[in-house]
N, C-alpha and C. Protein backbone atom coordinates (compact mmCIF):
# COMPACT_ATOMS: atom_id res chain seq x y z
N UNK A 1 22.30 35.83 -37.93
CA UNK A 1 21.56 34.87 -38.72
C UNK A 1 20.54 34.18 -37.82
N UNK A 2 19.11 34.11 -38.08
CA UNK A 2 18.15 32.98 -37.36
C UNK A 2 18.06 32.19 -37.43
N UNK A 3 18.04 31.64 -36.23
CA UNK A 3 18.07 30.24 -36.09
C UNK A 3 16.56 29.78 -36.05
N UNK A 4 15.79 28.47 -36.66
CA UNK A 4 14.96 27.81 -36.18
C UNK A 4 13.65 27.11 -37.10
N UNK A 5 12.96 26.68 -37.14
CA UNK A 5 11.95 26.35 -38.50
C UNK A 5 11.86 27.72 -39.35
N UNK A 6 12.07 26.53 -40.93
CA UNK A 6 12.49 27.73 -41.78
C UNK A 6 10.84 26.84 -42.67
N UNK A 7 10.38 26.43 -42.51
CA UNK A 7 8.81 25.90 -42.94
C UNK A 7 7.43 27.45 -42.87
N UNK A 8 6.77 27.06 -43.19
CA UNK A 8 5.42 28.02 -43.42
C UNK A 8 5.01 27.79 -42.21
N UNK A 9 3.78 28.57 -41.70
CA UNK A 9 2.56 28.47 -40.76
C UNK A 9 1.75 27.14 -41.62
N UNK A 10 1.48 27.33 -42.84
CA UNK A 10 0.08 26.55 -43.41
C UNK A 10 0.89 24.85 -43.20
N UNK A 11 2.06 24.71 -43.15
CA UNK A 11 2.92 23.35 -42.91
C UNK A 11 2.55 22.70 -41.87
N UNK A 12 2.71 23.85 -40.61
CA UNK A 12 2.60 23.03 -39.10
C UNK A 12 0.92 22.87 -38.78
N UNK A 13 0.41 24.05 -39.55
CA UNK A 13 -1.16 24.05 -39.56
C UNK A 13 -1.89 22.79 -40.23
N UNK A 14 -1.23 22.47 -41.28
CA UNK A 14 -1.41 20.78 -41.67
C UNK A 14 -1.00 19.50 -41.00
N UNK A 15 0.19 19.86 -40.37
CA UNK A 15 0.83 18.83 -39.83
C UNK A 15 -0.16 18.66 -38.41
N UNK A 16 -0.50 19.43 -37.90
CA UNK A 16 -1.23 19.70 -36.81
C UNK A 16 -2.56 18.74 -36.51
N UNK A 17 -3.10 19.60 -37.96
CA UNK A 17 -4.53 19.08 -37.97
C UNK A 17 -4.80 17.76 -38.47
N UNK A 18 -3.19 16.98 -39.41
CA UNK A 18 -3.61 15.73 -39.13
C UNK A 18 -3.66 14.49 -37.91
N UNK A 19 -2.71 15.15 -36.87
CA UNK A 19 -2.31 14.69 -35.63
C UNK A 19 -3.87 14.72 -34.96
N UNK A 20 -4.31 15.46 -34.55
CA UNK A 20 -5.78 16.20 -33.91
C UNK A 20 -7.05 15.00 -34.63
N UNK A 21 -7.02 15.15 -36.17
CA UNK A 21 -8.21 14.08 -36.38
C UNK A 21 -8.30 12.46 -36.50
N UNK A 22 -6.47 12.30 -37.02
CA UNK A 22 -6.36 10.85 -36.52
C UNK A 22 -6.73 9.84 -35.73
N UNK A 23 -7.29 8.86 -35.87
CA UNK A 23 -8.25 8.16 -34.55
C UNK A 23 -6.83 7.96 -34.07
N UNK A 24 -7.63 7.95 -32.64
CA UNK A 24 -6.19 8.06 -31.31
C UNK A 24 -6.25 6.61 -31.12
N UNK A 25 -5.60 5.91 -30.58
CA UNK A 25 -5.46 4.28 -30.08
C UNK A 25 -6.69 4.04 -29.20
N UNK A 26 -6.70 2.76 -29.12
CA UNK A 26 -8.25 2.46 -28.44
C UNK A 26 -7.07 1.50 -27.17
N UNK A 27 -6.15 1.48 -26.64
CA UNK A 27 -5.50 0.82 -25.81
C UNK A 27 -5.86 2.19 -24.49
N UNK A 28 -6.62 1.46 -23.55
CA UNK A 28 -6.36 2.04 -22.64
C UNK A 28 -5.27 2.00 -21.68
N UNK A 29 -4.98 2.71 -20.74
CA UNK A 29 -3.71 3.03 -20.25
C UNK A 29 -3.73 2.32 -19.42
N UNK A 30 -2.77 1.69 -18.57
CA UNK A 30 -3.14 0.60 -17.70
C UNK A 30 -3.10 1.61 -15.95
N UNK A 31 -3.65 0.86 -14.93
CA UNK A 31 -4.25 1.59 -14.10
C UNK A 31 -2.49 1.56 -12.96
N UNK A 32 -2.79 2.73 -12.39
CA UNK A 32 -1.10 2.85 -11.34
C UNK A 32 -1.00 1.81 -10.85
N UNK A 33 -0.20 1.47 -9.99
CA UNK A 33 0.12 0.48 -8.74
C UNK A 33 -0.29 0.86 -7.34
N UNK A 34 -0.78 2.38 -7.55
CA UNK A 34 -1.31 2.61 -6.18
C UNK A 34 -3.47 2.96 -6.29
N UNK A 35 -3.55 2.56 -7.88
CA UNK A 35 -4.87 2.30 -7.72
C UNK A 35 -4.89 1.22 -7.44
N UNK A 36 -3.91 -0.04 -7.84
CA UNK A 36 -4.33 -1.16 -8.17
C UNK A 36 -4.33 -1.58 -6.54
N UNK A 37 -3.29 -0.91 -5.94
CA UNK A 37 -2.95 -1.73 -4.38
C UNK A 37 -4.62 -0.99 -3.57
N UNK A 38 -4.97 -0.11 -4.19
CA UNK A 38 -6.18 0.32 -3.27
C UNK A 38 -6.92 -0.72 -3.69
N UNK A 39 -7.38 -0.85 -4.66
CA UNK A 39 -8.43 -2.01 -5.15
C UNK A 39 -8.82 -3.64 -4.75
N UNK A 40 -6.99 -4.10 -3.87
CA UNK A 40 -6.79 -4.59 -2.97
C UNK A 40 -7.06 -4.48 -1.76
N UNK A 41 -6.80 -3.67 -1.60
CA UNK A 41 -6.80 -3.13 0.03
C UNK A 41 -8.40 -2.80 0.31
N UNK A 42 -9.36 -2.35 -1.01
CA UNK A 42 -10.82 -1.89 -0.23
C UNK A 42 -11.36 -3.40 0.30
N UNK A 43 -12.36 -3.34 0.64
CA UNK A 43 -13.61 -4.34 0.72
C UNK A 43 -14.23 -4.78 -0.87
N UNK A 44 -14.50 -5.95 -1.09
CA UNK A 44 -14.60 -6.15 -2.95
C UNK A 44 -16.56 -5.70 -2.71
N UNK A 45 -17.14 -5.81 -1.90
CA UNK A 45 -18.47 -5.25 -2.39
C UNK A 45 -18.10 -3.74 -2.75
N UNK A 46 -17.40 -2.95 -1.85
CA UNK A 46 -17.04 -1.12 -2.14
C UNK A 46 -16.65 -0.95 -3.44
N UNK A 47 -16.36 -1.65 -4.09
CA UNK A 47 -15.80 -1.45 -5.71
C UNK A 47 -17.02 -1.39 -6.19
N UNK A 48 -16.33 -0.24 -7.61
CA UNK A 48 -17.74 -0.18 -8.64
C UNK A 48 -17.24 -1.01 -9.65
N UNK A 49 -18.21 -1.43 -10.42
CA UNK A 49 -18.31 -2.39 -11.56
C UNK A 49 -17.40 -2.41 -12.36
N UNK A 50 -16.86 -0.95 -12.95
CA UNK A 50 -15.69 -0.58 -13.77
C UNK A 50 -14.31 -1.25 -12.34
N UNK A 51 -14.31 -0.66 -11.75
CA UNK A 51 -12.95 -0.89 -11.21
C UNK A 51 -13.03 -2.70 -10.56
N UNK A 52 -14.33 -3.43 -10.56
CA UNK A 52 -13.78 -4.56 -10.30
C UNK A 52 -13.39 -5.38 -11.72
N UNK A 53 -13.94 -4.93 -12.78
CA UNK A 53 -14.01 -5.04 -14.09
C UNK A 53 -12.24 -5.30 -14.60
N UNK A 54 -11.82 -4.22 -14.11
CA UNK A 54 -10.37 -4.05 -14.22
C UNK A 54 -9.31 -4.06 -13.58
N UNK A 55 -9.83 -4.59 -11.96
CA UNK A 55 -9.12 -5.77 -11.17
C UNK A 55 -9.16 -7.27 -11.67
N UNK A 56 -10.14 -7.57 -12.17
CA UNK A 56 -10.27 -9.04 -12.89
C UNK A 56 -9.45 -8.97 -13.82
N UNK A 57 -9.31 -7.86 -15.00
CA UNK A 57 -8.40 -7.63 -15.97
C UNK A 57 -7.01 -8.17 -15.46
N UNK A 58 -6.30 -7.52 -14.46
CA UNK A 58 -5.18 -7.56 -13.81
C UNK A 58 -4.79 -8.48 -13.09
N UNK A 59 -6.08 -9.13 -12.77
CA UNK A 59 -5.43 -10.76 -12.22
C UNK A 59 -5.40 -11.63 -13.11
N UNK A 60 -6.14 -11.86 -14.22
CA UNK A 60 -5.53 -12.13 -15.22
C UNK A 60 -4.81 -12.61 -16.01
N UNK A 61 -4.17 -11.30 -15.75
CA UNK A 61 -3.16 -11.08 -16.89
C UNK A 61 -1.25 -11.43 -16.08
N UNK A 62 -1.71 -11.83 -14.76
CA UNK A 62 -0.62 -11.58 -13.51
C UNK A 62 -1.20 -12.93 -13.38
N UNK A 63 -0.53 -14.45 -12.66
CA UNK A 63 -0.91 -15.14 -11.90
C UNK A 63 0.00 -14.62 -10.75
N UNK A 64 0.97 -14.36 -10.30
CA UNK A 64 1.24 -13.58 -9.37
C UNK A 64 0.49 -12.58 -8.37
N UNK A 65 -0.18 -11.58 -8.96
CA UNK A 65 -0.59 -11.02 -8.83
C UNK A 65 -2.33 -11.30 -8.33
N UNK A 66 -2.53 -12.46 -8.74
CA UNK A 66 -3.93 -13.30 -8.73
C UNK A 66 -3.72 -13.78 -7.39
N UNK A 67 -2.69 -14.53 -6.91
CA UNK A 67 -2.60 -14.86 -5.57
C UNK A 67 -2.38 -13.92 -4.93
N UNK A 68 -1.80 -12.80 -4.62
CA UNK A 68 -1.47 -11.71 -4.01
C UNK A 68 -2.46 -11.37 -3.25
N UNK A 69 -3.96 -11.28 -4.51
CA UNK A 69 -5.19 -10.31 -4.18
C UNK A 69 -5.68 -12.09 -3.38
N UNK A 70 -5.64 -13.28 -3.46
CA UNK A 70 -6.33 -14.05 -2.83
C UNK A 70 -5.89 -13.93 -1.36
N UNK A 71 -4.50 -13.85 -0.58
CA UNK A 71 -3.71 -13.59 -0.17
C UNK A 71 -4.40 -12.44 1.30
N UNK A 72 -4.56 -11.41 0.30
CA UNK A 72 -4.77 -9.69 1.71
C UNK A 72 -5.97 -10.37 2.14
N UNK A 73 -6.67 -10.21 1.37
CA UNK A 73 -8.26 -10.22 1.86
C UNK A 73 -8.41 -11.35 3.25
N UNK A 74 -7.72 -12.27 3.14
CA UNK A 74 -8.03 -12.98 3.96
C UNK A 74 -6.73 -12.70 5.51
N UNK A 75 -6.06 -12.32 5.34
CA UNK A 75 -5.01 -11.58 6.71
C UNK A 75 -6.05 -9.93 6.80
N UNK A 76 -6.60 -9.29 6.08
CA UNK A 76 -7.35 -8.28 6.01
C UNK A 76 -8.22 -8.68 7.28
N UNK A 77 -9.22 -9.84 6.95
CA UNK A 77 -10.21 -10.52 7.89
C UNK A 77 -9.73 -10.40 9.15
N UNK A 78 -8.26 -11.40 9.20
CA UNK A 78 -7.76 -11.77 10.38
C UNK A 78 -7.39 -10.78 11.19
N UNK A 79 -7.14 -9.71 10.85
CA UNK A 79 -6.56 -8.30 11.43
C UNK A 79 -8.25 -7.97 12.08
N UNK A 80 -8.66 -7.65 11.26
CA UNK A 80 -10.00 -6.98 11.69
C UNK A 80 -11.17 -7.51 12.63
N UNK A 81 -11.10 -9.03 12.15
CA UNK A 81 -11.79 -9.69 13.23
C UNK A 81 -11.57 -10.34 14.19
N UNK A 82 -9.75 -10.37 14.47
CA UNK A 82 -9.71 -10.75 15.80
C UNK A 82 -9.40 -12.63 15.41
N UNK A 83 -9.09 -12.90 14.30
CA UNK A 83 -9.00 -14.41 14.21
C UNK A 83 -7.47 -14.82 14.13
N UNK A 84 -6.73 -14.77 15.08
CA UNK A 84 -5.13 -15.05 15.38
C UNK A 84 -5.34 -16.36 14.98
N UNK A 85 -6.19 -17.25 15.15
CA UNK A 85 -5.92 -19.47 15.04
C UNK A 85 -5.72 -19.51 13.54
N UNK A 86 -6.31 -18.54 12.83
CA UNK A 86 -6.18 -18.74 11.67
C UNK A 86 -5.36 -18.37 10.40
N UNK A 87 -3.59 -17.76 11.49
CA UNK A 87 -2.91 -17.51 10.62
C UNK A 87 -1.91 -18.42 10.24
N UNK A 88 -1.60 -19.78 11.42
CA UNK A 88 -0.49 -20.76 10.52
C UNK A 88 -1.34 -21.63 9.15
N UNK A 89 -2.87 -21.43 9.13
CA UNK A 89 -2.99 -21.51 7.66
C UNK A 89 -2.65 -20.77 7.05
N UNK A 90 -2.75 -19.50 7.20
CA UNK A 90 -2.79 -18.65 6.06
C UNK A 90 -1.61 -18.83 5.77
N UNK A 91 0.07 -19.03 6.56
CA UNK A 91 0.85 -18.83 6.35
C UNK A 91 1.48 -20.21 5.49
N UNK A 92 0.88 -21.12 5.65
CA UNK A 92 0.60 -22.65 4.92
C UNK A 92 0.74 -21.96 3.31
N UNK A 93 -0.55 -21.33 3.04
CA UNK A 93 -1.40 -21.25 2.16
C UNK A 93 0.19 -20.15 1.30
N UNK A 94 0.59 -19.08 1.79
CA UNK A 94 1.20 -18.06 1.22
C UNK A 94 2.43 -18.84 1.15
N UNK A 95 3.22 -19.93 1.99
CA UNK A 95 4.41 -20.57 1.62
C UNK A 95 3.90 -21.38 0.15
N UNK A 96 2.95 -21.66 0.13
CA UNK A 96 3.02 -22.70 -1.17
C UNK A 96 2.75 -22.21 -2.58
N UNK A 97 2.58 -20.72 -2.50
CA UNK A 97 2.57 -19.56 -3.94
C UNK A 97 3.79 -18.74 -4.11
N UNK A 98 4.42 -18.56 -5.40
CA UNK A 98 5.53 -18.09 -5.24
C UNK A 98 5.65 -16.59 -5.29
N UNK A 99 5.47 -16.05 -4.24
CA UNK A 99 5.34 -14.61 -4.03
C UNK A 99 6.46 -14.21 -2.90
N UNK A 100 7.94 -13.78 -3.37
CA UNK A 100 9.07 -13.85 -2.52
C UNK A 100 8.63 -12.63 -1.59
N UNK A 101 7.78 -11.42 -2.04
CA UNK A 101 7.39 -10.44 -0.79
C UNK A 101 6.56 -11.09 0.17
N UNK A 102 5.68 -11.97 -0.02
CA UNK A 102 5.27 -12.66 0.87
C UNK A 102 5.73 -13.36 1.92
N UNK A 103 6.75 -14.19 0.68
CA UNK A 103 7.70 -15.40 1.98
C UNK A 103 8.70 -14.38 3.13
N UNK A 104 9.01 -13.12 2.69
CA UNK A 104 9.48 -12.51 3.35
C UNK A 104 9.01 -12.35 4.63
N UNK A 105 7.48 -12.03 4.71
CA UNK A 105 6.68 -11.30 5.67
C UNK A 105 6.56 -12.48 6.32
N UNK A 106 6.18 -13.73 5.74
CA UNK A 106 5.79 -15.39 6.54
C UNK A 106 6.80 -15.26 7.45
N UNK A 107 8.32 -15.29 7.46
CA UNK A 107 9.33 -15.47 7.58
C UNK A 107 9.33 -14.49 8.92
N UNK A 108 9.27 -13.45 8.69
CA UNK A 108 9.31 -12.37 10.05
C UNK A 108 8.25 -12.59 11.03
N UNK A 109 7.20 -12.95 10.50
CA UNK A 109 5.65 -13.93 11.28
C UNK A 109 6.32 -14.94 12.40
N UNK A 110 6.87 -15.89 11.45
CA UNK A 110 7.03 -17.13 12.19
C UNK A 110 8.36 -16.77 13.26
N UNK A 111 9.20 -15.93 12.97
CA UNK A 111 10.31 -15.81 14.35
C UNK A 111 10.28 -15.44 15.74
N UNK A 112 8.07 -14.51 15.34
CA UNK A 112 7.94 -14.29 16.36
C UNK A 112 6.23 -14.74 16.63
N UNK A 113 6.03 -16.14 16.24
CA UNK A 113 4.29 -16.18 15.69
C UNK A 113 3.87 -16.13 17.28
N UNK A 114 4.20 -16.59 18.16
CA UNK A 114 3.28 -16.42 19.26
C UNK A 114 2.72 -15.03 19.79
N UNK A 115 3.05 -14.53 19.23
CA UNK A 115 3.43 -12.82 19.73
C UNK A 115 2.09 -12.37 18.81
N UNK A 116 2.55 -12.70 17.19
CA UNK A 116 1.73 -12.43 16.24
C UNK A 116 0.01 -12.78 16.47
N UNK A 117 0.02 -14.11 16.97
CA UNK A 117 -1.25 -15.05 17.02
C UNK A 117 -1.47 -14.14 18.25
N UNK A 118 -0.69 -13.66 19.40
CA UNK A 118 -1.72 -13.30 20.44
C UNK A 118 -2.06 -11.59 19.80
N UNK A 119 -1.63 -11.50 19.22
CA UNK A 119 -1.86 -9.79 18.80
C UNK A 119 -3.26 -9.84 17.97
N UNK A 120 -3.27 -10.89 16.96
CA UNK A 120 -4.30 -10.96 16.08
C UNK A 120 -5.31 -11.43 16.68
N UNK A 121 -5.17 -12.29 18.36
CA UNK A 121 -6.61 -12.62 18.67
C UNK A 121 -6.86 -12.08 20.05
N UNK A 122 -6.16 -11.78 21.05
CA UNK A 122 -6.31 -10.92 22.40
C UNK A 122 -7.20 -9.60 22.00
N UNK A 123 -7.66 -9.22 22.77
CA UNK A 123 -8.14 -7.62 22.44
C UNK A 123 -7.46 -6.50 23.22
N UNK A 124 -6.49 -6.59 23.84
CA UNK A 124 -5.61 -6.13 24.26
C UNK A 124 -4.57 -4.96 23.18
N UNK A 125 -4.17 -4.32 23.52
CA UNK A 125 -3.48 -3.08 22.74
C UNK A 125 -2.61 -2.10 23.63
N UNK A 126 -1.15 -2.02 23.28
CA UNK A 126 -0.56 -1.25 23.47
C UNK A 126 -0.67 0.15 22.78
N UNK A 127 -1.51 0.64 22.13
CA UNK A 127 -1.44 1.88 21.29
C UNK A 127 -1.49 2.84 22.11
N UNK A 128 -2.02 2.80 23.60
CA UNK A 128 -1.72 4.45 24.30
C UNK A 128 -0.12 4.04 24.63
N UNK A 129 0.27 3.15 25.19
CA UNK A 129 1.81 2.99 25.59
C UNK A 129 2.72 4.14 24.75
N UNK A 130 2.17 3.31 23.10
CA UNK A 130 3.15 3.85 21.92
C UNK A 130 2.69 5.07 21.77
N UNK A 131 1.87 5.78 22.00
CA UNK A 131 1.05 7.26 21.59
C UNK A 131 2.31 7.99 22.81
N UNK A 132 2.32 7.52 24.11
CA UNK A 132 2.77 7.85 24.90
C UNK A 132 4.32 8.10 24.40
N UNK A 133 4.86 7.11 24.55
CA UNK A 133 6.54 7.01 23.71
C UNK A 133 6.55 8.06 22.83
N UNK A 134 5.67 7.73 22.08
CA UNK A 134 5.80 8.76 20.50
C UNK A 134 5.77 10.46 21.06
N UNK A 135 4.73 10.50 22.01
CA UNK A 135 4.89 11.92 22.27
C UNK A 135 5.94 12.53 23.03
N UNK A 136 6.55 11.80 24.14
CA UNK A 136 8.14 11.96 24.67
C UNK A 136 9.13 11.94 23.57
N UNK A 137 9.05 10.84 22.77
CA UNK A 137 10.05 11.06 21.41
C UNK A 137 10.18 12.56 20.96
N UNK A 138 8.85 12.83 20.69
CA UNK A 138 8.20 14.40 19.83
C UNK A 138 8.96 15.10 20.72
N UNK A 139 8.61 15.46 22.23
CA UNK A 139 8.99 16.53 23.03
C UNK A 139 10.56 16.81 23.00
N UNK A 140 11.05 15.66 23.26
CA UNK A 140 13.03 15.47 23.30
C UNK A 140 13.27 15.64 21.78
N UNK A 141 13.15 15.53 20.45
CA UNK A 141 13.40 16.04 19.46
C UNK A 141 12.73 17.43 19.45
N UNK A 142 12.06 18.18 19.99
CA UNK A 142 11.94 19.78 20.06
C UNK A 142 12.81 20.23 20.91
N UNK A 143 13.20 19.51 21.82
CA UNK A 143 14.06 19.98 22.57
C UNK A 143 15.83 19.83 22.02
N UNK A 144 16.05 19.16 20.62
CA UNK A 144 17.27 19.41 20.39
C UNK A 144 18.29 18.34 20.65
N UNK A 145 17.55 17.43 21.71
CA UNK A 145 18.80 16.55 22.22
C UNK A 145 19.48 17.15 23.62
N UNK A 146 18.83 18.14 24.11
CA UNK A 146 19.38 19.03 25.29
C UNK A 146 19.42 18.53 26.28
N UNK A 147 17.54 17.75 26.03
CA UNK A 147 16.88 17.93 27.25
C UNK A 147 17.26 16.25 28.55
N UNK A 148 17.88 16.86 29.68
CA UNK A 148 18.19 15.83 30.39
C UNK A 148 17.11 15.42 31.43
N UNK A 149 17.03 14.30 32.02
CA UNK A 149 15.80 13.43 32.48
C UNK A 149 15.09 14.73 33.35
N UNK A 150 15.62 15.37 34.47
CA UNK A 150 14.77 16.27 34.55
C UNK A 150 14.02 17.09 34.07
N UNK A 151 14.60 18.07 32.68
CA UNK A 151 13.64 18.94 32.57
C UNK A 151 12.95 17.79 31.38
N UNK A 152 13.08 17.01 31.04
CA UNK A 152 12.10 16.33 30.25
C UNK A 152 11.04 15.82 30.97
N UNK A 153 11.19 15.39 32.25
CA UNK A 153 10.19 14.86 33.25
C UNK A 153 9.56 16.61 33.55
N UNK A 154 9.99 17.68 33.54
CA UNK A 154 8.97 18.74 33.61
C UNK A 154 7.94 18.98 32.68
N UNK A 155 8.68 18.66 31.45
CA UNK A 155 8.06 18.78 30.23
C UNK A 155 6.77 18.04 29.62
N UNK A 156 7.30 16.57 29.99
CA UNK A 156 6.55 15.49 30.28
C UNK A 156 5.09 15.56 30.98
N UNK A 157 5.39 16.12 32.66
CA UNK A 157 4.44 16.39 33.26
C UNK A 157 3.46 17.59 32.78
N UNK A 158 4.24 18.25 32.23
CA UNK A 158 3.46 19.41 32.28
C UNK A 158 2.46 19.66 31.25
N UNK A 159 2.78 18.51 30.06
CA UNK A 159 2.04 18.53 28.53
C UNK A 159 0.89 18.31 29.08
């Protein structure tokens, strides 16, 4: 015995074609969380008109989310330009909005802010140190866990 639609072709061919000409919803879809965090994260002149259009939408519609974006842009600055004096404001500014991912990050700031403030304003950088580490890390995980201080110091030398 068969199983399965026991209906006509001309049924689904109707059913079809009223689905197809129906006006579709005019709600647009709302944008990811990883457009929205880019839209954050660019520079606000780099945005085009539509996408700042619908960052304004989203702050909005979020006061959360409204401080968030007031929030990067300005530790964005501080990262980039080298302005360490100017993060126990910022961190002023982010304790007094209620954004608990924030207070989190304040919180890990302040246990170690001197550290933080000289990182954000020294021009100083450990990144070959850590490039360095990272690539001994790399070499002794190809090696299995085998490799003892000597032949890793061959290995080492020899990269």
């Amino acid at each position: 015995m068969p199983l399965g639609y026991k209906g006509s072709y001309q049924r689904v061919r109707a059913y079809l074609h009223d689905k197809r000409t129906s006006p579709r919803s005019t709600t647009a879809r709302p944008p990811s969380p990883r457009t929205v965090a880019g839209w954050i994260l660019r520079r606000p002149e780099t945005l085009t008109e539509p996408e700042q259009l619908q960052l304004k939408t989203v702050r909005a519609h979020c006061p959360e989310f409204d401080a968030l974006t007031r929030h990067v842009p300005v530790f964005a600055t501080m990262l980039t330009e080298r302005q360490g004096e100017r993060l126990p404001d910022w961190l002023d500014a982010v304790r007094r909005d209620d954004l608990p991912s924030l207070h989190t990050l304040a919180a890990g700031i302040d246990r170690d802010l001197n550290a933080v403030t000289a990182g954000l304003t020294l021009p100083w950088s450990s990144g070959t140190v850590e490039g360095h580490v990272n690539r001994i890390k790399m070499l002794k995980r190809q090696m299995f866990g085998r490799a003892g201080f000597a032949l890793l110091r061959k290995r080492v030398l020899l990269a």
